[in-house]
Protein backbone atom coordinates (compact mmCIF):
# COMPACT_ATOMS: atom_id res chain seq x y z
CA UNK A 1 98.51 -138.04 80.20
CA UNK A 2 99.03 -137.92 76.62
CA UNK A 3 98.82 -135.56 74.22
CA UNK A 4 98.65 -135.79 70.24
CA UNK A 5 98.37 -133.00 67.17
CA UNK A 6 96.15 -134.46 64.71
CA UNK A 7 96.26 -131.19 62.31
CA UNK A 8 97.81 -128.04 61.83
CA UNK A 9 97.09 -124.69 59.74
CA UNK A 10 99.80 -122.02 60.31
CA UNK A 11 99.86 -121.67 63.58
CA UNK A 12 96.75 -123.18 64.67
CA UNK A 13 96.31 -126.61 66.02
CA UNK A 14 93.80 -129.39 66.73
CA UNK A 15 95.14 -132.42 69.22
CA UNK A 16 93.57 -134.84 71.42
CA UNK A 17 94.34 -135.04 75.22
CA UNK A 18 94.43 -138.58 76.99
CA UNK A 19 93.74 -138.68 80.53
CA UNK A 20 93.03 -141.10 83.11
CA UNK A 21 88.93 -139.61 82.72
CA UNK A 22 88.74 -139.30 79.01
CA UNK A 23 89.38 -137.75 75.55
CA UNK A 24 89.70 -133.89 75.52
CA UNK A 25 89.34 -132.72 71.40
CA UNK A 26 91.08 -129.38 71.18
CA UNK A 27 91.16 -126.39 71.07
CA UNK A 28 88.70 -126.97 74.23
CA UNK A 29 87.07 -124.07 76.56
CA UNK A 30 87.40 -124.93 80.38
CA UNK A 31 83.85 -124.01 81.76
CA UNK A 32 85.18 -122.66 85.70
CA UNK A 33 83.18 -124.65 88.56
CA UNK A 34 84.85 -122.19 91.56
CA UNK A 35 83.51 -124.11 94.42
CA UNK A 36 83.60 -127.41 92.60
CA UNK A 37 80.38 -126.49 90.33
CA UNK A 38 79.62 -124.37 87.42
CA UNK A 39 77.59 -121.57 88.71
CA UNK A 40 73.89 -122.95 88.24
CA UNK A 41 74.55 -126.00 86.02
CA UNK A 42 74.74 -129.44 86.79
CA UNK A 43 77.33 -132.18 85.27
CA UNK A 44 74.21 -133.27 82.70
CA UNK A 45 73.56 -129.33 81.69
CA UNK A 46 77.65 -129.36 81.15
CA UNK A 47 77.24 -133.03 78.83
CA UNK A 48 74.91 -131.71 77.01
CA UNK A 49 76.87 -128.23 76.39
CA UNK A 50 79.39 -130.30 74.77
CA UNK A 51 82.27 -130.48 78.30
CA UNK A 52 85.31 -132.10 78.20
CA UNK A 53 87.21 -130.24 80.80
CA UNK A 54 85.67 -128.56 83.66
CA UNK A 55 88.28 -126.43 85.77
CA UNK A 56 88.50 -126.08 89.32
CA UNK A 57 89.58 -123.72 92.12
CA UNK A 58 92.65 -124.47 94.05
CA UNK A 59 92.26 -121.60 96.36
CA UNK A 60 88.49 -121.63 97.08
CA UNK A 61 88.50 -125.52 97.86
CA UNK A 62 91.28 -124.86 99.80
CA UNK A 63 89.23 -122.98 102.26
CA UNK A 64 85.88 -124.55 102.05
CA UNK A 65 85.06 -127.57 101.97
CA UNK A 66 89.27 -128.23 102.81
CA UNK A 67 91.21 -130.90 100.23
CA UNK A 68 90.37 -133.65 102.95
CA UNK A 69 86.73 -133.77 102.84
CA UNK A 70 87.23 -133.96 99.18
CA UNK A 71 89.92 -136.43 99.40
CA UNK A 72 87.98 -138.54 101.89
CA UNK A 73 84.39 -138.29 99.66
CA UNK A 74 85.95 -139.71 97.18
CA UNK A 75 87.73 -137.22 95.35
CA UNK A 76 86.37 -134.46 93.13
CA UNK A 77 85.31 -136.10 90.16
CA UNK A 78 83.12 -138.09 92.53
CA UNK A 79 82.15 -134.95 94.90
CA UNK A 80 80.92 -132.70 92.15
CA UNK A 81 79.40 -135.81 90.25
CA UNK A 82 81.36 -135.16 87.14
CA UNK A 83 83.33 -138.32 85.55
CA UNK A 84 84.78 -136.27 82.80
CA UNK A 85 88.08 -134.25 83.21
CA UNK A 86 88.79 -131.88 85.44
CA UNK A 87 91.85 -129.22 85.43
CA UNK A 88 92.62 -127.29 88.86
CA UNK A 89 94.63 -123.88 89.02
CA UNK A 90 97.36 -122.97 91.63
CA UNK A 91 95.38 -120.80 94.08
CA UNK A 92 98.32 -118.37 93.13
CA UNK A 93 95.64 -116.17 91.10
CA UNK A 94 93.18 -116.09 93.85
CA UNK A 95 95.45 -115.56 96.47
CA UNK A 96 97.35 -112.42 95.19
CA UNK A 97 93.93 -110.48 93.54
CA UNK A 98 91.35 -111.49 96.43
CA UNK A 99 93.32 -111.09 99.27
CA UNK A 100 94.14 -107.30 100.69
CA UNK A 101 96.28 -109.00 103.63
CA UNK A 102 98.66 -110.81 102.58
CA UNK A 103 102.52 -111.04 103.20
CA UNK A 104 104.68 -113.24 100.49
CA UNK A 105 107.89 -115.12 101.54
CA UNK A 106 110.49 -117.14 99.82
CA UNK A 107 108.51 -120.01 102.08
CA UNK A 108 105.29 -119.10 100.47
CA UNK A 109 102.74 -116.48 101.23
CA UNK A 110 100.43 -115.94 104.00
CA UNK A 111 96.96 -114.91 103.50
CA UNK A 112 93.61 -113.79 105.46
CA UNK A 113 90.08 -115.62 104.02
CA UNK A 114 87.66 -113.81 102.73
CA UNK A 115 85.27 -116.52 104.04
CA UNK A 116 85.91 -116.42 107.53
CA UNK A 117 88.91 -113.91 108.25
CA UNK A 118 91.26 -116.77 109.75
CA UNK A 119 94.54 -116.86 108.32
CA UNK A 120 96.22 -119.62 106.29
CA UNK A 121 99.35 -120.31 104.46
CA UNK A 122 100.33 -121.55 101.21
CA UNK A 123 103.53 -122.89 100.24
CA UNK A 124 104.26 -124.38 96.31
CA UNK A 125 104.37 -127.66 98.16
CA UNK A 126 100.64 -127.33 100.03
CA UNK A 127 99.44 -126.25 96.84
CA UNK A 128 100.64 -129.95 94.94
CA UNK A 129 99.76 -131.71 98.05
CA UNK A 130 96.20 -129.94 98.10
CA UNK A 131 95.62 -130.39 94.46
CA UNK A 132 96.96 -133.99 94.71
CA UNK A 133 93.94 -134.62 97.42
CA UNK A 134 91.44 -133.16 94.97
CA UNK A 135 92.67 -135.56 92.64
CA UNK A 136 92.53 -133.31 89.56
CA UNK A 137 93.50 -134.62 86.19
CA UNK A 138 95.92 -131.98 85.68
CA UNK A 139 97.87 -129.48 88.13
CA UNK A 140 99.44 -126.33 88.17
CA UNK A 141 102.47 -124.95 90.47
CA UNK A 142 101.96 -121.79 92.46
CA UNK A 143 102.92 -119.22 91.18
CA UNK A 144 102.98 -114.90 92.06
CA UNK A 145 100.67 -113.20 89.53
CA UNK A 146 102.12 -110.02 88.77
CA UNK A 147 99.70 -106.83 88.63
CA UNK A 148 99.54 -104.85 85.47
CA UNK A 149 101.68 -102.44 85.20
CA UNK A 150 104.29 -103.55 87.23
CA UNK A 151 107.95 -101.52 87.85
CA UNK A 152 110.75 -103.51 86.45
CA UNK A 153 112.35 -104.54 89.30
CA UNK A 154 108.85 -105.82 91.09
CA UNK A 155 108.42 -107.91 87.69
CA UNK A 156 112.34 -109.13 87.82
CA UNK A 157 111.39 -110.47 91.77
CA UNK A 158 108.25 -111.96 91.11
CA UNK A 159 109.43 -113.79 87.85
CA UNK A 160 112.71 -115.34 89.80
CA UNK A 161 110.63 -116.60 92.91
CA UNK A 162 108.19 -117.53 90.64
CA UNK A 163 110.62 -119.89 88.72
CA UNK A 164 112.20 -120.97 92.25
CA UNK A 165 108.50 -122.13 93.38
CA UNK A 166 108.01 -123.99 90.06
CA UNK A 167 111.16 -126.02 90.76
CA UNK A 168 109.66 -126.96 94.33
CA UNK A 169 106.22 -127.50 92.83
CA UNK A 170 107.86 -130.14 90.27
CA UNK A 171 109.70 -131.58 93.01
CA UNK A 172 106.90 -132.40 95.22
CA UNK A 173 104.44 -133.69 92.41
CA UNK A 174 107.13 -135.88 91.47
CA UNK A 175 107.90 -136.91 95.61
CA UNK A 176 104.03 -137.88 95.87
CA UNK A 177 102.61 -137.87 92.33
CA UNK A 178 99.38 -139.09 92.17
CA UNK A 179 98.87 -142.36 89.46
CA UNK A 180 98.25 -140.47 86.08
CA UNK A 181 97.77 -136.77 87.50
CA UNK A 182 99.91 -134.17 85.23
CA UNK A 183 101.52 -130.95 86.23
CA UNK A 184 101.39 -127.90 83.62
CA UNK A 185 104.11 -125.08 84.29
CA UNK A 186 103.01 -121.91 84.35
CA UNK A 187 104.56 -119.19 82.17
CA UNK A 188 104.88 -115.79 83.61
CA UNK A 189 106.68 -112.55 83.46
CA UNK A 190 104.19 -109.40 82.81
CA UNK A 191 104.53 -107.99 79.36
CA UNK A 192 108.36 -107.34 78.76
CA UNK A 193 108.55 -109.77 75.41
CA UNK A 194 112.65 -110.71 76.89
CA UNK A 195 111.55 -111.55 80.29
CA UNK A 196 108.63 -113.86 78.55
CA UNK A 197 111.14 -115.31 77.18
CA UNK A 198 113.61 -116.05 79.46
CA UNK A 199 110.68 -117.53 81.78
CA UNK A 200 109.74 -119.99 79.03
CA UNK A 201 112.79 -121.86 78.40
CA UNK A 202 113.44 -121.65 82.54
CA UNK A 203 110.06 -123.13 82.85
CA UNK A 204 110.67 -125.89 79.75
CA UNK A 205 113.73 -126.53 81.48
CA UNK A 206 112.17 -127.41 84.37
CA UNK A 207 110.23 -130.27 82.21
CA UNK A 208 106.52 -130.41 83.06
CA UNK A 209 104.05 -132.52 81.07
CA UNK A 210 102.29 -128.77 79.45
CA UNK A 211 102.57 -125.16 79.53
CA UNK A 212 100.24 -122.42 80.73
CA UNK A 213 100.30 -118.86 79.95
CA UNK A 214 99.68 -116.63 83.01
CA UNK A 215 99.38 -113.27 83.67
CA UNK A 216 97.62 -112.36 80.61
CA UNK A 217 93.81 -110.03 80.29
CA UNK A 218 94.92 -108.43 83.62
CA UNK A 219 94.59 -104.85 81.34
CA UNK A 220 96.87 -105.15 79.19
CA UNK A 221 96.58 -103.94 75.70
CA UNK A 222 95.21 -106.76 73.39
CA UNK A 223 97.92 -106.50 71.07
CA UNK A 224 100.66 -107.00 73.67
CA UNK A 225 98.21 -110.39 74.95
CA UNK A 226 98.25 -111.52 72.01
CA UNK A 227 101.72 -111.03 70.74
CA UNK A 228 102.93 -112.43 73.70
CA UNK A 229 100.79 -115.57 73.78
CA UNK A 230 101.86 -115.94 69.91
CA UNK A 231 105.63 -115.42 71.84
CA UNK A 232 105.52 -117.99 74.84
CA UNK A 233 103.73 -120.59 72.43
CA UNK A 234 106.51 -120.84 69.87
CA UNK A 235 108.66 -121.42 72.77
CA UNK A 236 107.32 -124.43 74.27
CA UNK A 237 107.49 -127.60 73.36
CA UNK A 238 104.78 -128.29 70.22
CA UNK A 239 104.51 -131.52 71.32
CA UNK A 240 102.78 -130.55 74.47
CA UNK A 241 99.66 -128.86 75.05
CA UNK A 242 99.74 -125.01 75.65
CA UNK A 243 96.88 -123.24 77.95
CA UNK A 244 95.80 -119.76 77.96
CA UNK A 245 94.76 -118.67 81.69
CA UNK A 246 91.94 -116.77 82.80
CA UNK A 247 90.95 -116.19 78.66
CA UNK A 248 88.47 -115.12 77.44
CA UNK A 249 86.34 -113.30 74.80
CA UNK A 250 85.13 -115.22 72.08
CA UNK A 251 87.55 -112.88 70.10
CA UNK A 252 90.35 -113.64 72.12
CA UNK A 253 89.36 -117.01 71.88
CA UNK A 254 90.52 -117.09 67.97
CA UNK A 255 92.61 -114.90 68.27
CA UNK A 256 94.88 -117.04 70.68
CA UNK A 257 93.87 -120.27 68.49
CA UNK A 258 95.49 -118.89 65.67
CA UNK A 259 98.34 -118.03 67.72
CA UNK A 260 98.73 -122.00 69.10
CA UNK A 261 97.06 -122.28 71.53
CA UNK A 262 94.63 -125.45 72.67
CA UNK A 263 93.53 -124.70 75.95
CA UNK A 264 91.19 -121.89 77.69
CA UNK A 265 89.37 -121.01 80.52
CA UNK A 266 87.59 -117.81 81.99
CA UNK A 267 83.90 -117.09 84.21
CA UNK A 268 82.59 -114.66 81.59
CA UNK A 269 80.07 -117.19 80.10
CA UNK A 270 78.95 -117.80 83.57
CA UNK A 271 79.33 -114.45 84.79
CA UNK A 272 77.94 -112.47 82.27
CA UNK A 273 74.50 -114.90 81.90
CA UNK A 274 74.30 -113.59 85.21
CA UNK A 275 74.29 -109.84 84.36
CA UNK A 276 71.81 -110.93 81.22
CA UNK A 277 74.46 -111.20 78.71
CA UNK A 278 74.16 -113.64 75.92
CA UNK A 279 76.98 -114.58 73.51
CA UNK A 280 75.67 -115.01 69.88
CA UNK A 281 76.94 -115.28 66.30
CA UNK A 282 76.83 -112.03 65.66
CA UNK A 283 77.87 -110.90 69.16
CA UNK A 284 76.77 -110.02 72.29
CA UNK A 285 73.11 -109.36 73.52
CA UNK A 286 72.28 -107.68 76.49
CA UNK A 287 68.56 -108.50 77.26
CA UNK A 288 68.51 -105.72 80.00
CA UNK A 289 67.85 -103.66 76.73
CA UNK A 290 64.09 -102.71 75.85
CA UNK A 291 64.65 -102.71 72.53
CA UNK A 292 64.51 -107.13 73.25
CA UNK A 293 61.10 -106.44 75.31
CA UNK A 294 59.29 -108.10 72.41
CA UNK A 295 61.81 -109.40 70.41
CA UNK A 296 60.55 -112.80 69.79
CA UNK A 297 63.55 -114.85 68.06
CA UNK A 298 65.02 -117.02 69.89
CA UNK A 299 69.00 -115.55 71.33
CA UNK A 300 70.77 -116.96 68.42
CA UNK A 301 68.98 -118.87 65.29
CA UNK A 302 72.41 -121.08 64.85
CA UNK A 303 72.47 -122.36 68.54
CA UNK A 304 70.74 -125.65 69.34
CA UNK A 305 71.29 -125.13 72.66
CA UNK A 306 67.51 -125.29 75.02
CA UNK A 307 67.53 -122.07 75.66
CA UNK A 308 67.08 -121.24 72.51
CA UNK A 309 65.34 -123.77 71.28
CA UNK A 310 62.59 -123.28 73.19
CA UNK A 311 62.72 -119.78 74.28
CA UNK A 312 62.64 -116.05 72.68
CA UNK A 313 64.52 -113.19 74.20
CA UNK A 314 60.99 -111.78 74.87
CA UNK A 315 60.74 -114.46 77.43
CA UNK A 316 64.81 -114.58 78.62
CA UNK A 317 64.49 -110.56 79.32
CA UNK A 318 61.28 -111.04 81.34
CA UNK A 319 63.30 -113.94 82.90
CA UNK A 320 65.78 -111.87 83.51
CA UNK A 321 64.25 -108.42 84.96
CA UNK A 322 62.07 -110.49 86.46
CA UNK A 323 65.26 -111.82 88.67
CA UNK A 324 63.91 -115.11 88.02
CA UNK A 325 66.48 -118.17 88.94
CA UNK A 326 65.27 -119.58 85.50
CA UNK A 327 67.10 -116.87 83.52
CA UNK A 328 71.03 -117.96 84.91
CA UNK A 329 70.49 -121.19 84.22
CA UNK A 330 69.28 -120.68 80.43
CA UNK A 331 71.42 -117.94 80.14
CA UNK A 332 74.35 -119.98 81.29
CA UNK A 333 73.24 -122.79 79.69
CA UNK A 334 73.50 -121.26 75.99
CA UNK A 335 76.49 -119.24 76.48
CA UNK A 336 78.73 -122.09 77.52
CA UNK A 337 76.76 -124.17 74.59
CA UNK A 338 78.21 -121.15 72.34
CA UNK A 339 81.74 -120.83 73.55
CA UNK A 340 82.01 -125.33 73.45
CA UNK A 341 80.54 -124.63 69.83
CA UNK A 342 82.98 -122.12 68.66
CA UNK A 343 85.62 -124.13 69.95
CA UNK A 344 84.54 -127.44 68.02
CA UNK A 345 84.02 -125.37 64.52
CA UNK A 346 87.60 -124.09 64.91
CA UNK A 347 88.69 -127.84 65.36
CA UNK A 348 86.83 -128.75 62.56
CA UNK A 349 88.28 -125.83 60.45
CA UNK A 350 91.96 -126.35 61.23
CA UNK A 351 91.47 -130.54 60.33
CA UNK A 352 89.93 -129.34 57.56
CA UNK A 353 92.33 -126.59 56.33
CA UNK A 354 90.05 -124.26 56.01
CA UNK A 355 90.98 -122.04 59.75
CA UNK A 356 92.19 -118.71 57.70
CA UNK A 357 88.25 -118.62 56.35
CA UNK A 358 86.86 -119.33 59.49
CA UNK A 359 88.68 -116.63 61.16
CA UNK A 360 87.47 -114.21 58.20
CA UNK A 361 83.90 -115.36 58.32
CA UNK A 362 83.61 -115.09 62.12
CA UNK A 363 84.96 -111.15 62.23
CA UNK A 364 82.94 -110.48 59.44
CA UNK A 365 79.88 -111.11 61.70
CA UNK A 366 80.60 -110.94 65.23
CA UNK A 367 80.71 -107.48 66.43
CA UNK A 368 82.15 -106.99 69.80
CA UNK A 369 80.36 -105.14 72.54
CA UNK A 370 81.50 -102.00 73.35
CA UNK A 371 79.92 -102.15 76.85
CA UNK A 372 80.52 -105.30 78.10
CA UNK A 373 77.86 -106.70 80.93
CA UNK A 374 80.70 -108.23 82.96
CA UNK A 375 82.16 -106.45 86.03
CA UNK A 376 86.14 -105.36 85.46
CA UNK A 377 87.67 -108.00 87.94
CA UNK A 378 87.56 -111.67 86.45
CA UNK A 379 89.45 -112.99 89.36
CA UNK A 380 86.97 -115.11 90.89
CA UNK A 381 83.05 -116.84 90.00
């Protein structure tokens, strides 16, 4: 892997990353295929969205179909029929939110599925050697995800195994590393701004080939989110590529761009097309509304995306209430068209210089929804 910044405004950043299945242009949004797809599109709806990146789930593949039917099919770019590249997670996220019964170890941490009931174990090493059977283009170290608000002393713990799994995680990707598969730390420690710190230079210590920020929209104010992520990315290296976990909101999406960051992923385009939630220039639209029951422009007039194209939100709400499959894919469709778009005019704005009037321009018109369609938890698609 390889990574480049081509341009820089303040903060801000546009780079390329090189990988053994393509280009990534960034800033980049991660669309999130859970179970190895992107909940009711296919690899040519995610081409045509504008993809680079698709991320994975460590913890669900895990468990169903297992890391050897996907490493004996061929991997998962050739299971899920997508030759572009693809990012997986630890599992650690998974594991510590969607799991009631579980019992952590310095060994690792033991776990009931919610598929089945039977109980499995996870160790930092499983995790690599599951990941490295996927064959991901990029991997991530387990790590404990700390619940917000956490006492002091429960943060202290977590952070310090955390960091003692990391090392093992590096160890074994470098052991049985996988021809031209990279391993991103993962940045934790809740929102104390010293233990941040301390877990970023322990982590760059460590040496991995990027950084991710964990931890972060777990309900924590925005202002500490985003003064942290400004925090942990002035800490790690600039010449390697920084990702935001689980984020977000198109406004957090700027918001952490401005702040250095290149790399994002979260299931609310997916999630909230689902709930008939549509992300637009000016901000959110919930068809479930009447007021859309005859509103016949299409979702957003800037958006070339089909969906709108060739359909009004007259016809996407009836769609919609109608519980028509039609609806998620559309839906879907033109949300993750909008969040791929935001992300390429912000690339285009920082290479051009011109990032601090983007930023102005987009608060000026997108007004964020006070009553959001997605459910609370974001921990899983």
């Amino acid at each position: 892997m390889k990574f480049e910044v081509v341009a820089t405004e303040g903060a801000a950043r546009a780079g390329r990353l090189t990988t053994a299945h393509g280009v990534v242009e960034t800033p980049i949004f991660m669309p999130v295929g859970t179970h190895a797809t992107v909940k009711a599109l296919g690899p040519d709806d995610l081409r045509t969205a504008g993809a680079q990146i698709v991320l994975a789930n460590t913890y669900h593949l895990f468990l169903r179909p297992g890391p050897e039917v996907v490493r004996e099919l061929g991997g998962l770019h050739r299971f899920m029929g997508w030759d572009g590249v693809i990012l997986t997670d630890s599992g650690g996220f998974q594991v510590f939110s969607l799991s009631k019964l579980r019992r952590i170890t310095e060994a690792g941490v033991e776990f009931r599925s919610p598929v089945d009931g039977s109980t499995h174990f996870l160790s930092p090493e499983i995790a690599v050697e599951v990941q490295q059977a996927l064959g991901a283009d990029i991997i991530h170290p387990l790590d404990e995800c700390l619940a917000y608000p956490a006492p002091r002393e429960a943060a202290e713990r977590s952070l310090e195994l955390t960091l003692r799994w990391a090392a093992r995680s590096k160890a074994a990707h470098v052991e049985r590393a996988a021809a031209g598969q990279a391993i991103f730390g993962i940045v934790q420690g809740g929102t104390d701004a010293e233990r941040r710190t301390r877990a970023a230079r322990a982590t760059v210590d460590l040496g991995f080939d990027g950084y991710a920020i964990g931890g972060m929209a777990v309900g924590e104010p925005k202002q500490a989110m985003y003064d942290l992520t400004a925090l942990v990315a002035s800490l790690v290296p600039v010449s390697q590529p920084r990702y935001l976990m689980g984020v977000g909101k198109p406004e957090d999406l700027v918001e952490a761009v401005a702040r250095g960051v290149d790399m994002f992923d979260c299931v609310l385009p997916t999630r909230n097309a689902r709930n008939g939630q549509a992300f637009t220039t000016d901000g959110p639209v919930t068809l479930k509304q009447a007021r859309y029951a005859r509103d016949a422009a299409p979702l957003d007039p800037e958006c070339a995306c089909y969906a709108c194209r060739g359909f009004s939100r007259a016809y996407l709400r009836h769609l919609f209430m109608s519980g028509e499959l039609l609806a998620y894919r559309l839906l879907s469709l033109h949300n993750v068209t909008f969040f791929l778009r935001l992300m390429r005019e912000m690339r285009s704005a920082i290479v051009e210089g011109g990032f601090g009037p983007f930023q102005a321009r987009f608060f000026s018109r997108y007004a964020v929804s006070a009553t959001p369609a997605e459910p609370e938890s974001l921990t899983s698609e």
